[in-house]
PDB file of N, CA and C in Angstrom:
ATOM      1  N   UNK A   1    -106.311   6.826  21.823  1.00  0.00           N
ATOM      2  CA  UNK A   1    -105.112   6.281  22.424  1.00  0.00           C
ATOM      3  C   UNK A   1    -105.431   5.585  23.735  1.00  0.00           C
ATOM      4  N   UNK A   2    -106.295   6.028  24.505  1.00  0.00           N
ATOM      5  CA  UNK A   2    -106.504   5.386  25.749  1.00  0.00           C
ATOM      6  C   UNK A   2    -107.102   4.283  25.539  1.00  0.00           C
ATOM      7  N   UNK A   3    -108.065   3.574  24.410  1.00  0.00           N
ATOM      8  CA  UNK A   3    -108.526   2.224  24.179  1.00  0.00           C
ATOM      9  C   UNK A   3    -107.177   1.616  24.221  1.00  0.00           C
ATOM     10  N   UNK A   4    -106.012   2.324  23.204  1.00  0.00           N
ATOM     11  CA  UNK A   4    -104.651   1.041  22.547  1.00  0.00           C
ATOM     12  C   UNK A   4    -104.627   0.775  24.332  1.00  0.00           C
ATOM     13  N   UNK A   5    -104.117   2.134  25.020  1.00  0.00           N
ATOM     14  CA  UNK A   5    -103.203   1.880  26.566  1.00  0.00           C
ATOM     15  C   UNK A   5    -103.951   0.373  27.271  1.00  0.00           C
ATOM     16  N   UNK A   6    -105.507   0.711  27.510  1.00  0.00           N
ATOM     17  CA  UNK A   6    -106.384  -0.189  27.809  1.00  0.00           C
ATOM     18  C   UNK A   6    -106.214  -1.708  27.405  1.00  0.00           C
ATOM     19  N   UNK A   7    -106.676  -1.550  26.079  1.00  0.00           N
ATOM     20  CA  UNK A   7    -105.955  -3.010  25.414  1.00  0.00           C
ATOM     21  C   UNK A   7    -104.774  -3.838  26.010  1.00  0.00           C
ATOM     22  N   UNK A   8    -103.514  -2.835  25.619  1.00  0.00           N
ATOM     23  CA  UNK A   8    -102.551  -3.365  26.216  1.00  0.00           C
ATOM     24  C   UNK A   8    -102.384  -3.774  27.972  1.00  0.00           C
ATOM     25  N   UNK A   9    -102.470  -2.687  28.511  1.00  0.00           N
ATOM     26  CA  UNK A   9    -103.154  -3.201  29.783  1.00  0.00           C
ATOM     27  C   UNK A   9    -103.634  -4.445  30.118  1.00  0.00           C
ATOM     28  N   UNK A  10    -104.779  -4.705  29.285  1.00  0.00           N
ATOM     29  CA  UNK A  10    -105.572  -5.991  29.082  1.00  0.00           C
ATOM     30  C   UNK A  10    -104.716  -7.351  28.855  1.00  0.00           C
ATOM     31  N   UNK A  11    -104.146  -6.894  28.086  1.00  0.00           N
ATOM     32  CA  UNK A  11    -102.548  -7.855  27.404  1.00  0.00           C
ATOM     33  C   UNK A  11    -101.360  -8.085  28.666  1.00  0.00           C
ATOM     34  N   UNK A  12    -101.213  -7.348  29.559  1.00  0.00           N
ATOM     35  CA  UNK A  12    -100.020  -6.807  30.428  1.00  0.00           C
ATOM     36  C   UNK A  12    -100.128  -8.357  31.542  1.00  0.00           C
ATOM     37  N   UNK A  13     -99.322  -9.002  31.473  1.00  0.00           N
ATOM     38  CA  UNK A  13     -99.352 -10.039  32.363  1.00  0.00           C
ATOM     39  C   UNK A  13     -99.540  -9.476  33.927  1.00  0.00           C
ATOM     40  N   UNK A  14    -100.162 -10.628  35.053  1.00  0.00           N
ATOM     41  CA  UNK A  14    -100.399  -9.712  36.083  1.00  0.00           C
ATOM     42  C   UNK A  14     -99.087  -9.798  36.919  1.00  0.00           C
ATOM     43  N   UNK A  15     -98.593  -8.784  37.903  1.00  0.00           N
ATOM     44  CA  UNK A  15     -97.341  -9.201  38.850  1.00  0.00           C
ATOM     45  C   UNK A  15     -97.874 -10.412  40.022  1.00  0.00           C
ATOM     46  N   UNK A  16     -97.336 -10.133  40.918  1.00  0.00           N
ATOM     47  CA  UNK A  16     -96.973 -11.278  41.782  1.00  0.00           C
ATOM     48  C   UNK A  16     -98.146 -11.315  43.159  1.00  0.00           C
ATOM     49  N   UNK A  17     -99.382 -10.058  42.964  1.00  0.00           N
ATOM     50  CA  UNK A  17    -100.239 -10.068  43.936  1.00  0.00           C
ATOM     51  C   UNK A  17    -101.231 -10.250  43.266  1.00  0.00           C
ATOM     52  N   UNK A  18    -101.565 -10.675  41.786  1.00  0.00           N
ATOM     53  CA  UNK A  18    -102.607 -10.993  41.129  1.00  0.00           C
ATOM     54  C   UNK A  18    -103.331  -9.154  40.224  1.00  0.00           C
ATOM     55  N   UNK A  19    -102.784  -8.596  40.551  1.00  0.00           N
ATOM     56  CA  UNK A  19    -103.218  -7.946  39.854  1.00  0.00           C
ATOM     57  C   UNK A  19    -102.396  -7.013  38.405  1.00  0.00           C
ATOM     58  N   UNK A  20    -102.912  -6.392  37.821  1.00  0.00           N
ATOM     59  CA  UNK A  20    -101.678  -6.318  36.380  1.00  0.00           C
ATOM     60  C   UNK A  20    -101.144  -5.068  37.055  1.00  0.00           C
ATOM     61  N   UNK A  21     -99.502  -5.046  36.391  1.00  0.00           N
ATOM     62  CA  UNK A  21     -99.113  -3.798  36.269  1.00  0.00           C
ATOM     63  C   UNK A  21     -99.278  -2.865  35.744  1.00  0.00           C
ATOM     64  N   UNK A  22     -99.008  -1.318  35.548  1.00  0.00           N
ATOM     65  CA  UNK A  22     -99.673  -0.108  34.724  1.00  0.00           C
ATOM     66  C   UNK A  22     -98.630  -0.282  33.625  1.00  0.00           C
ATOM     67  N   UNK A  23     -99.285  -0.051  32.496  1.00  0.00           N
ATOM     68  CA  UNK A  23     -98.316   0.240  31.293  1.00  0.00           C
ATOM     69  C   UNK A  23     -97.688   1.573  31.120  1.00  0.00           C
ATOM     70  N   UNK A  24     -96.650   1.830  31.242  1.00  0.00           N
ATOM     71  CA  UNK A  24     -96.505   3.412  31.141  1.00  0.00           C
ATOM     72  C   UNK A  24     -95.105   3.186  30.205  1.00  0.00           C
ATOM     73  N   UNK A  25     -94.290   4.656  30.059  1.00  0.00           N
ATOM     74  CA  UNK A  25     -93.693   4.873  29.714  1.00  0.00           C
ATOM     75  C   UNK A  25     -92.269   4.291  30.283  1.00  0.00           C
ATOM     76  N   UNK A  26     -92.538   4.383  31.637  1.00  0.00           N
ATOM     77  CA  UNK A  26     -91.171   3.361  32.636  1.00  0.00           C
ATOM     78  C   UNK A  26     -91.390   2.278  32.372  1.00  0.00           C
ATOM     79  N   UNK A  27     -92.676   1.304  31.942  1.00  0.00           N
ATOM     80  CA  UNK A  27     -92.819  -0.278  31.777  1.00  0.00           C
ATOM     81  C   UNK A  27     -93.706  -0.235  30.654  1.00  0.00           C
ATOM     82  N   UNK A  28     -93.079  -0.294  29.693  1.00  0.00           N
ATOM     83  CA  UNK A  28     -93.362  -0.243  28.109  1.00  0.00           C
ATOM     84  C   UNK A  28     -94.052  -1.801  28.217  1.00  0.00           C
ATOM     85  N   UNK A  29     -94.967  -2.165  27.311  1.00  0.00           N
ATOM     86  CA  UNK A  29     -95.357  -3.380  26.759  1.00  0.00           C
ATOM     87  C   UNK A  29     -93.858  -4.326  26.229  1.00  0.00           C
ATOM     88  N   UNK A  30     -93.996  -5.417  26.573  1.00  0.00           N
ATOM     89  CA  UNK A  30     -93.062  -6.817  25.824  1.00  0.00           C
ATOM     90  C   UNK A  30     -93.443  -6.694  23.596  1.00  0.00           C
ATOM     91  N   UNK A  31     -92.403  -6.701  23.677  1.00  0.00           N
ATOM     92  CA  UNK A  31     -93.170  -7.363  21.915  1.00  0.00           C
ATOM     93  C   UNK A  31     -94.261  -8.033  21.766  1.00  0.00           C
ATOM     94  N   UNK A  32     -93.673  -9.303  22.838  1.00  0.00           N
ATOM     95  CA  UNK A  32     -95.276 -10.180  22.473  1.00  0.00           C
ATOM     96  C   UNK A  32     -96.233  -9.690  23.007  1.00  0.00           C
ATOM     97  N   UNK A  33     -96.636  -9.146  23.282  1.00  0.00           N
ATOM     98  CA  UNK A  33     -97.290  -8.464  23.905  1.00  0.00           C
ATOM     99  C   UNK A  33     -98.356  -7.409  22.772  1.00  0.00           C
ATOM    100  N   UNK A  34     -97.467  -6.832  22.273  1.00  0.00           N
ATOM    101  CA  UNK A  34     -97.637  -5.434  20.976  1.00  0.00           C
ATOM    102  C   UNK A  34     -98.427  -6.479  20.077  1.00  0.00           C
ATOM    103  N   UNK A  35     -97.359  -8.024  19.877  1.00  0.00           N
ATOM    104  CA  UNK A  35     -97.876  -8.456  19.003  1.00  0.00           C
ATOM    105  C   UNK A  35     -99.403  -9.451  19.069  1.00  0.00           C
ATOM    106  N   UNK A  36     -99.640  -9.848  20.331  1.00  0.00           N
ATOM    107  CA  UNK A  36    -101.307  -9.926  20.586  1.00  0.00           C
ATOM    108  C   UNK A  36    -101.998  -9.184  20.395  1.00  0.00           C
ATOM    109  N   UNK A  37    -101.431  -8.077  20.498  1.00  0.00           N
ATOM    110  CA  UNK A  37    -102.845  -6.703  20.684  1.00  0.00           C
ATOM    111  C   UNK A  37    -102.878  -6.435  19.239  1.00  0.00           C
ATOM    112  N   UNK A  38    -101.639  -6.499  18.253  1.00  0.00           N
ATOM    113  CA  UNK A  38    -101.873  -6.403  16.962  1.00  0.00           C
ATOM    114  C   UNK A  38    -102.805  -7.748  16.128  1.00  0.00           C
ATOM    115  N   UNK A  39    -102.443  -8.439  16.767  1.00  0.00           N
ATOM    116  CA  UNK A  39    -102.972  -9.837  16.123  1.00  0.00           C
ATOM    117  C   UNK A  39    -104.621 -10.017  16.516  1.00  0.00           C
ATOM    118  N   UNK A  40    -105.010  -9.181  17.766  1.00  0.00           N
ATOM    119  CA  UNK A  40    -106.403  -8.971  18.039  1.00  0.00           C
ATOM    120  C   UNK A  40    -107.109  -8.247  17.203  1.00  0.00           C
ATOM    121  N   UNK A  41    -106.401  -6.723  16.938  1.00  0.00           N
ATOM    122  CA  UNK A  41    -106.821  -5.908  16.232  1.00  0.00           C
ATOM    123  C   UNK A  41    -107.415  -6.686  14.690  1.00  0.00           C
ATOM    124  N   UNK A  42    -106.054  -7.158  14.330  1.00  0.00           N
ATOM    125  CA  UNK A  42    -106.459  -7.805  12.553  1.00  0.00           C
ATOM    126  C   UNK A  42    -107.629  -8.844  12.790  1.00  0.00           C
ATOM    127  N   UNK A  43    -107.756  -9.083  13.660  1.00  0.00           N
ATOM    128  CA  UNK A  43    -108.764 -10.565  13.945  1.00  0.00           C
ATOM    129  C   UNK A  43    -110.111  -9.766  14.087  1.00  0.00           C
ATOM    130  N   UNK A  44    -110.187  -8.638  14.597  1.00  0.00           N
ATOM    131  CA  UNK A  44    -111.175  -7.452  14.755  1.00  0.00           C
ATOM    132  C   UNK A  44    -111.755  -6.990  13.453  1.00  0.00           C
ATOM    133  N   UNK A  45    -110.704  -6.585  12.697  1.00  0.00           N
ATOM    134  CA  UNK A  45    -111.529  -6.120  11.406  1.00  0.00           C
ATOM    135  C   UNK A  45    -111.730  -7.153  10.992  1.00  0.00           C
ATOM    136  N   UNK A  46    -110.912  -7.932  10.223  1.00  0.00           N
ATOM    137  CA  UNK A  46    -111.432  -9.513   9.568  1.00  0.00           C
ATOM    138  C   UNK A  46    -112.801  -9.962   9.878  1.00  0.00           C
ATOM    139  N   UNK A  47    -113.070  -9.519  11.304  1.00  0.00           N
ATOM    140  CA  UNK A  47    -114.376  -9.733  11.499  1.00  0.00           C
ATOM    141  C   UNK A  47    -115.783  -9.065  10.966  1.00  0.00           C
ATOM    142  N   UNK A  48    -115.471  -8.112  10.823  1.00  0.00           N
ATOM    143  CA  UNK A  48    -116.229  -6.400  10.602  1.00  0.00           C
ATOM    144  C   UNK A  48    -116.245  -6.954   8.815  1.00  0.00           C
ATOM    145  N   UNK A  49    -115.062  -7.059   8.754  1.00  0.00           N
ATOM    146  CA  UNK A  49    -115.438  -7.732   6.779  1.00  0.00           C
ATOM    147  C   UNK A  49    -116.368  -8.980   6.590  1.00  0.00           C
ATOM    148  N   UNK A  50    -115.838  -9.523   7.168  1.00  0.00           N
ATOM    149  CA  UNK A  50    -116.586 -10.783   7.061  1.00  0.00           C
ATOM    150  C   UNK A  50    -118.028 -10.530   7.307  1.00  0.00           C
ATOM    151  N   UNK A  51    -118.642  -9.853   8.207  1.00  0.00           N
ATOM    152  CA  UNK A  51    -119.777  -9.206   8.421  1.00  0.00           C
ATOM    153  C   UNK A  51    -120.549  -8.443   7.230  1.00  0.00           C
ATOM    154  N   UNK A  52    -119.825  -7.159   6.991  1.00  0.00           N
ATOM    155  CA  UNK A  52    -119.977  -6.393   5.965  1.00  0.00           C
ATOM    156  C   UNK A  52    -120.713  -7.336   4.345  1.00  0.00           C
ATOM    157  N   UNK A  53    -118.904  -8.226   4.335  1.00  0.00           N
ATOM    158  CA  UNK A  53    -119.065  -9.423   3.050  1.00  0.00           C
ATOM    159  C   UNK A  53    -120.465  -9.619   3.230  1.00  0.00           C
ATOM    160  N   UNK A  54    -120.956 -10.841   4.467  1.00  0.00           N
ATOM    161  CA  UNK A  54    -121.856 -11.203   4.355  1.00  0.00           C
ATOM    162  C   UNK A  54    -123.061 -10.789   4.240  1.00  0.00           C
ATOM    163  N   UNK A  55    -123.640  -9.680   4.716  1.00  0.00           N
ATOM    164  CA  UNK A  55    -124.329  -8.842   3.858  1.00  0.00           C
ATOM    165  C   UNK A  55    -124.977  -8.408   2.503  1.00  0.00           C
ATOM    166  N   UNK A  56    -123.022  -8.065   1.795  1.00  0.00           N
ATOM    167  CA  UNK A  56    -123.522  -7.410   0.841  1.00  0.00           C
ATOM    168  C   UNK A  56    -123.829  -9.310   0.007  1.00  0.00           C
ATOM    169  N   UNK A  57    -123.551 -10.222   0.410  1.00  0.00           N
ATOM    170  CA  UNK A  57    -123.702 -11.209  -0.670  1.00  0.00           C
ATOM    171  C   UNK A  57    -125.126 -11.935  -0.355  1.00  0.00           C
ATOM    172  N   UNK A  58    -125.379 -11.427   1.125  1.00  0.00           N
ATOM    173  CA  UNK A  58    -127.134 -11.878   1.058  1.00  0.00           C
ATOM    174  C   UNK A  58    -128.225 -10.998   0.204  1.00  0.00           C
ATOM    175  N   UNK A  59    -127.559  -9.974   0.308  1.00  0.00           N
ATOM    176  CA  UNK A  59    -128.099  -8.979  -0.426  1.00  0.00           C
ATOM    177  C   UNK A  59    -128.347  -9.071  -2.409  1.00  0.00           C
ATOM    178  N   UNK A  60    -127.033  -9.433  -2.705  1.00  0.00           N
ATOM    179  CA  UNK A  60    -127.124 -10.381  -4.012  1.00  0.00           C
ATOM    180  C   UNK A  60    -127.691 -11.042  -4.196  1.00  0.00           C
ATOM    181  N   UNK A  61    -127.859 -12.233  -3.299  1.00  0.00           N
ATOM    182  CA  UNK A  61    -128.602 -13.370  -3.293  1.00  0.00           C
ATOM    183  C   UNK A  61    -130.250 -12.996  -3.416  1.00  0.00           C
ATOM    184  N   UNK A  62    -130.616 -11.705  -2.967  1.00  0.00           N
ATOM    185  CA  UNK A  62    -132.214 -11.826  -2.545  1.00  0.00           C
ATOM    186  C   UNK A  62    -132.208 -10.926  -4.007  1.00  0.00           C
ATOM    187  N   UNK A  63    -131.647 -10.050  -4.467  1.00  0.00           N
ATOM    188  CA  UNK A  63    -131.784  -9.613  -5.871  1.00  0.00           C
ATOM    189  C   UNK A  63    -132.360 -10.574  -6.683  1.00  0.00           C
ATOM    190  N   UNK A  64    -130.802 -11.535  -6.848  1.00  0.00           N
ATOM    191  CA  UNK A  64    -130.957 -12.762  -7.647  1.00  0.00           C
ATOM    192  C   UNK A  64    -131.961 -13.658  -7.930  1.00  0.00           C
ATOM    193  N   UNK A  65    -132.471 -13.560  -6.677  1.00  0.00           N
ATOM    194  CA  UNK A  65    -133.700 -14.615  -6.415  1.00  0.00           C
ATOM    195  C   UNK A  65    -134.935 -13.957  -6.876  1.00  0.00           C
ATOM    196  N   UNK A  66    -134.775 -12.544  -6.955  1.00  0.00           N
ATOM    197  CA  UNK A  66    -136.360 -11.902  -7.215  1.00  0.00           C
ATOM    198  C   UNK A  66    -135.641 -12.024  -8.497  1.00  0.00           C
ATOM    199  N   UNK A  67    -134.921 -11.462  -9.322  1.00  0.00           N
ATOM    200  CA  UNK A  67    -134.596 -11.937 -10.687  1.00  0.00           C
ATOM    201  C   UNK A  67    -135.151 -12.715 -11.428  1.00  0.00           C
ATOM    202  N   UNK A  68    -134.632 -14.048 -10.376  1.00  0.00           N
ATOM    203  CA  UNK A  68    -134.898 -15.639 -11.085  1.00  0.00           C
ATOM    204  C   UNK A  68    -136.479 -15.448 -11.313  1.00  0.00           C
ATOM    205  N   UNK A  69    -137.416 -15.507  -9.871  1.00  0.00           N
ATOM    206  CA  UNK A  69    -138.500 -15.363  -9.856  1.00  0.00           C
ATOM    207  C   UNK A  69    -139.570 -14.057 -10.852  1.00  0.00           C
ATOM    208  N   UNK A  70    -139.074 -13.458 -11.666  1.00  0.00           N
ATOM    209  CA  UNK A  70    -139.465 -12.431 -12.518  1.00  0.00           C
ATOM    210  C   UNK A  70    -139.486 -13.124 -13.813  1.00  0.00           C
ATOM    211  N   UNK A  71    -138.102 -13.766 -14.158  1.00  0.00           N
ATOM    212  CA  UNK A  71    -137.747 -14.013 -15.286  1.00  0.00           C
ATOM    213  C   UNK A  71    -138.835 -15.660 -15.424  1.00  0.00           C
ATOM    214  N   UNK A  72    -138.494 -16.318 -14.363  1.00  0.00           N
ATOM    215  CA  UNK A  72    -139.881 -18.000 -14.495  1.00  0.00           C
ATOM    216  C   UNK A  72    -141.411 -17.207 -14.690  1.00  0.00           C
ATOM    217  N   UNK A  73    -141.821 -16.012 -14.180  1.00  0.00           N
ATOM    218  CA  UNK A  73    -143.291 -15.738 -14.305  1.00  0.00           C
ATOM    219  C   UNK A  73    -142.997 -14.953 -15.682  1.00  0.00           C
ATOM    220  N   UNK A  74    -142.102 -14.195 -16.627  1.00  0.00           N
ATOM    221  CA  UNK A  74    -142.086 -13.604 -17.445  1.00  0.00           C
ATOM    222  C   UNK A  74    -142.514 -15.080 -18.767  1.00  0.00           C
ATOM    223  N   UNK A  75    -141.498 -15.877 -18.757  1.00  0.00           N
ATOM    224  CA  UNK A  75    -141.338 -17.014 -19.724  1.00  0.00           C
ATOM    225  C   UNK A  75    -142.731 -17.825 -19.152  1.00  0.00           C
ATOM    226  N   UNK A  76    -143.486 -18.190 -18.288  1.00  0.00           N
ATOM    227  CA  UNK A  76    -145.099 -18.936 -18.383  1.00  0.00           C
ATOM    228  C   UNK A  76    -145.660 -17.751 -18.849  1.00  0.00           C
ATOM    229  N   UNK A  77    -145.899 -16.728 -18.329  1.00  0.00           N
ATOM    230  CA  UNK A  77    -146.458 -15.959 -19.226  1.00  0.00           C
ATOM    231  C   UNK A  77    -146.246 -15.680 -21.043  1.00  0.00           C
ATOM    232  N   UNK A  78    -145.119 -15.778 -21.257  1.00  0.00           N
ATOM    233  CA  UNK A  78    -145.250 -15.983 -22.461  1.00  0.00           C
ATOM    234  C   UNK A  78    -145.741 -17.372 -23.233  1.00  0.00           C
ATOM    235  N   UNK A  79    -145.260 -18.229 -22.639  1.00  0.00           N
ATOM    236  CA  UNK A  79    -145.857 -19.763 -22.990  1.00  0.00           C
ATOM    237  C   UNK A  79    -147.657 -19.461 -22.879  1.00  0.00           C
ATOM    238  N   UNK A  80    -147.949 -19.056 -21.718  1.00  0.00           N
ATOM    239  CA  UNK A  80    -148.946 -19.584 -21.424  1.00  0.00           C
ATOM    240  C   UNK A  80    -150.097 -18.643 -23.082  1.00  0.00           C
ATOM    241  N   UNK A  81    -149.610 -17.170 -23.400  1.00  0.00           N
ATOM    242  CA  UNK A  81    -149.915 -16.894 -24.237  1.00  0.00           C
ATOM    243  C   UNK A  81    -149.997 -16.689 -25.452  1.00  0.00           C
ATOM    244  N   UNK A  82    -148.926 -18.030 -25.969  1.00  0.00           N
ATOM    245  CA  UNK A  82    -149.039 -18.262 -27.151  1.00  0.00           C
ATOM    246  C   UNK A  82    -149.989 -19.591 -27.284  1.00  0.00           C
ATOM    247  N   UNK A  83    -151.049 -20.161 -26.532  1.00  0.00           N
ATOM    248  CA  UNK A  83    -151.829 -20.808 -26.563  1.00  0.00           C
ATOM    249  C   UNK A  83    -151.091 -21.808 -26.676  1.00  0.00           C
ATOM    250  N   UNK A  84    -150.893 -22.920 -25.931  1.00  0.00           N
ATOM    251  CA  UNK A  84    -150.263 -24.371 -26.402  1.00  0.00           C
ATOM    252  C   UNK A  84    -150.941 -25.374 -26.550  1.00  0.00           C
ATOM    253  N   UNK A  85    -150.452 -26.248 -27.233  1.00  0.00           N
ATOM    254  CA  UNK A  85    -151.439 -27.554 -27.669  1.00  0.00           C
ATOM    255  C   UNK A  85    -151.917 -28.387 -26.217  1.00  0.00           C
ATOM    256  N   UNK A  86    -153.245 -28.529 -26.573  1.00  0.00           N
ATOM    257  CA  UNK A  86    -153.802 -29.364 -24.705  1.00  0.00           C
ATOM    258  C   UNK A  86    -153.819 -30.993 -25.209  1.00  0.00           C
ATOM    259  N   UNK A  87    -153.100 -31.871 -24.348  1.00  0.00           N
ATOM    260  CA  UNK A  87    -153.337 -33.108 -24.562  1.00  0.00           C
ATOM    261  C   UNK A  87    -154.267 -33.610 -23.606  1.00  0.00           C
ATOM    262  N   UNK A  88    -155.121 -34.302 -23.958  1.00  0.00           N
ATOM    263  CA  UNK A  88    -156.603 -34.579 -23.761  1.00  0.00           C
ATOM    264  C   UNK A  88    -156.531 -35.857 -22.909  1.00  0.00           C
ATOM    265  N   UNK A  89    -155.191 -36.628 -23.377  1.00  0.00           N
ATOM    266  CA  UNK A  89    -154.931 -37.791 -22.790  1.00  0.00           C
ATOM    267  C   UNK A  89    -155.537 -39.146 -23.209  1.00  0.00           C
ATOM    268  N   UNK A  90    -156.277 -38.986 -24.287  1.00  0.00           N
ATOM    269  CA  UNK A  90    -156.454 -40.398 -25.391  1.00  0.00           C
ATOM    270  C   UNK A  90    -154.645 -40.982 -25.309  1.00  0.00           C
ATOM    271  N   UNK A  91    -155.183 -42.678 -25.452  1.00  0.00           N
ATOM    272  CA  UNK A  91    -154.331 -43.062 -25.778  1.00  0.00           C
ATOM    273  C   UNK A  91    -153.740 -43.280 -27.118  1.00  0.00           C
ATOM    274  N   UNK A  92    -154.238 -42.346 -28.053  1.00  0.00           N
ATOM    275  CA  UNK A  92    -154.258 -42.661 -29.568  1.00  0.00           C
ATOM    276  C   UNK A  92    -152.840 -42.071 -29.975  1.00  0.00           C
ATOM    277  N   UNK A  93    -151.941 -42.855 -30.792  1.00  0.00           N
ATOM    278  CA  UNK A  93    -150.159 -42.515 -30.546  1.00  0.00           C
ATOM    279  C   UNK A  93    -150.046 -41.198 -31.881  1.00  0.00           C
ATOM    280  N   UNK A  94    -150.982 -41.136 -32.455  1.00  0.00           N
ATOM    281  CA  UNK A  94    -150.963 -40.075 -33.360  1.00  0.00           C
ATOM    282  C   UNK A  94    -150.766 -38.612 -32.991  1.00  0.00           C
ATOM    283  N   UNK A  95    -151.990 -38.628 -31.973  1.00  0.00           N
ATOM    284  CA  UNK A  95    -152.507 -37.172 -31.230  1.00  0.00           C
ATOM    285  C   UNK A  95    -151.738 -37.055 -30.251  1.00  0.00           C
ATOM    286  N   UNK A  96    -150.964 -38.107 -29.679  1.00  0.00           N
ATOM    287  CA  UNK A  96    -149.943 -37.750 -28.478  1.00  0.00           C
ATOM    288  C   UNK A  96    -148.703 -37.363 -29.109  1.00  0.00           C
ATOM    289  N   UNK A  97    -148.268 -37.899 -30.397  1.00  0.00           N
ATOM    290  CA  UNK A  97    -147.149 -37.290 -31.161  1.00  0.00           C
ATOM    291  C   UNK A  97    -147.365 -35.538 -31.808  1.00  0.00           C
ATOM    292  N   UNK A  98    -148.470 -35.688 -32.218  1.00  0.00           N
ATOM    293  CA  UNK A  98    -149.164 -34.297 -32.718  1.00  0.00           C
ATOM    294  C   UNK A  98    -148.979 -32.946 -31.225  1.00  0.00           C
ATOM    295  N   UNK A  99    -149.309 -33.889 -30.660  1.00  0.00           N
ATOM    296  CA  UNK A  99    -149.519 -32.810 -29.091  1.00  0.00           C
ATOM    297  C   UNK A  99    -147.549 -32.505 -28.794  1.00  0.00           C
ATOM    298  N   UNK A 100    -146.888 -33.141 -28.912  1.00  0.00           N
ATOM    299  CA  UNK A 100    -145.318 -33.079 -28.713  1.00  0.00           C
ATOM    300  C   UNK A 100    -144.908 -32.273 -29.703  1.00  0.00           C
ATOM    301  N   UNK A 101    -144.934 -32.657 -31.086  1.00  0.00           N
ATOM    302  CA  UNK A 101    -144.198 -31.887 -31.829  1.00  0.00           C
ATOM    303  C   UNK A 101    -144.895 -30.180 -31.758  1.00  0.00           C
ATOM    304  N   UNK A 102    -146.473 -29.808 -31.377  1.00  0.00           N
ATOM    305  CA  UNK A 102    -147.032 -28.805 -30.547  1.00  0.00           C
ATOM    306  C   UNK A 102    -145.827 -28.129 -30.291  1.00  0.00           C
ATOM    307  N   UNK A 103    -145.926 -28.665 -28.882  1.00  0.00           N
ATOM    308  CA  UNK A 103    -145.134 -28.355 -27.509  1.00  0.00           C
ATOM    309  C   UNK A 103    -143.290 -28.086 -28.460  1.00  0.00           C
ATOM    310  N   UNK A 104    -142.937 -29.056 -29.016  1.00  0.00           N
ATOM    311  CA  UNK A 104    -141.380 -28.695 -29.617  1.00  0.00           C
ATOM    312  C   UNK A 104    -141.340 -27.410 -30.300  1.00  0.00           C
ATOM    313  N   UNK A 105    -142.220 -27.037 -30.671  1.00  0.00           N
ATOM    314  CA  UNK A 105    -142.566 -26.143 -31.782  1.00  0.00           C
ATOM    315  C   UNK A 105    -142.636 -24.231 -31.062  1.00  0.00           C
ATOM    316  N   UNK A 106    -143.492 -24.685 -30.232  1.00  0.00           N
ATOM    317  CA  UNK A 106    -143.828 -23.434 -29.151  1.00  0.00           C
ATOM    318  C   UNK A 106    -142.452 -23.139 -28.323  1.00  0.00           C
ATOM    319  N   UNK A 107    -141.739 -24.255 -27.991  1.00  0.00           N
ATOM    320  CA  UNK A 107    -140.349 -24.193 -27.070  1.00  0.00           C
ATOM    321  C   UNK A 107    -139.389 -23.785 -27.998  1.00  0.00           C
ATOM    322  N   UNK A 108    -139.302 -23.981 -29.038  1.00  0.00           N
ATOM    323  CA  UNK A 108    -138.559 -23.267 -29.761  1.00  0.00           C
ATOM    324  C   UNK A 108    -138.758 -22.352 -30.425  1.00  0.00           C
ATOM    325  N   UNK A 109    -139.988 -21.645 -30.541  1.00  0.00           N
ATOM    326  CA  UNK A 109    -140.534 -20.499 -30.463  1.00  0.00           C
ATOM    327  C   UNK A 109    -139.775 -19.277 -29.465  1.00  0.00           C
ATOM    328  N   UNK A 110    -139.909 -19.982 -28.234  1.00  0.00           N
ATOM    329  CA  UNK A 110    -139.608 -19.051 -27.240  1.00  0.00           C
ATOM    330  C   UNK A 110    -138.178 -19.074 -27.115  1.00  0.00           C
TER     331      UNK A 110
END
């Protein structure tokens, strides 16, 4: 309770020598007043979520990413061990078609 008093306090416009008045029970807070300190508060957690959020979704993100990165070394590894056709790089249009339909063959394999 002494943070809310504080707060409000904080909120309490100052009197006429520059400094604020005490909030008490004889000089209750204004509405608007209640309603800054409420409107701080929600702006407070909103923050704390937004925090939290961001977190847990970097946190997803670095899963995801070791995921991705598991699943690209899982699939070359499998390519790489079903032996694939090597093109040699002749320009001969036979063996470069031969070397493709290879490669179509193995990709749809996998």
């Amino acid at each position: 309770m002494a943070a809310l008093s504080e707060r409000l306090e904080a909120l309490h416009p100052r009197n006429g020598n520059g400094s604020r008045s005490q909030i008490n029970e004889t000089n209750p807070p204004t509405g608007a007043e209640l309603t800054n300190l409420l409107l701080l508060e929600m702006l407070q957690k909103q923050g704390e979520q937004l925090r939290l959020q961001n977190k847990q979704i970097q946190s997803l993100m670095e899963v995801k990413e070791k995921s991705a990165e598991e699943d690209n070394s899982y699939m070359f590894k499998r390519f790489a061990s079903q032996n694939p056709p090597v093109y040699n790089g002749t320009p001969d249009p036979k063996t470069f078609e031969d070397w493709i339909r290879g490669m179509e063959k193995l990709f749809d394999a996998l």
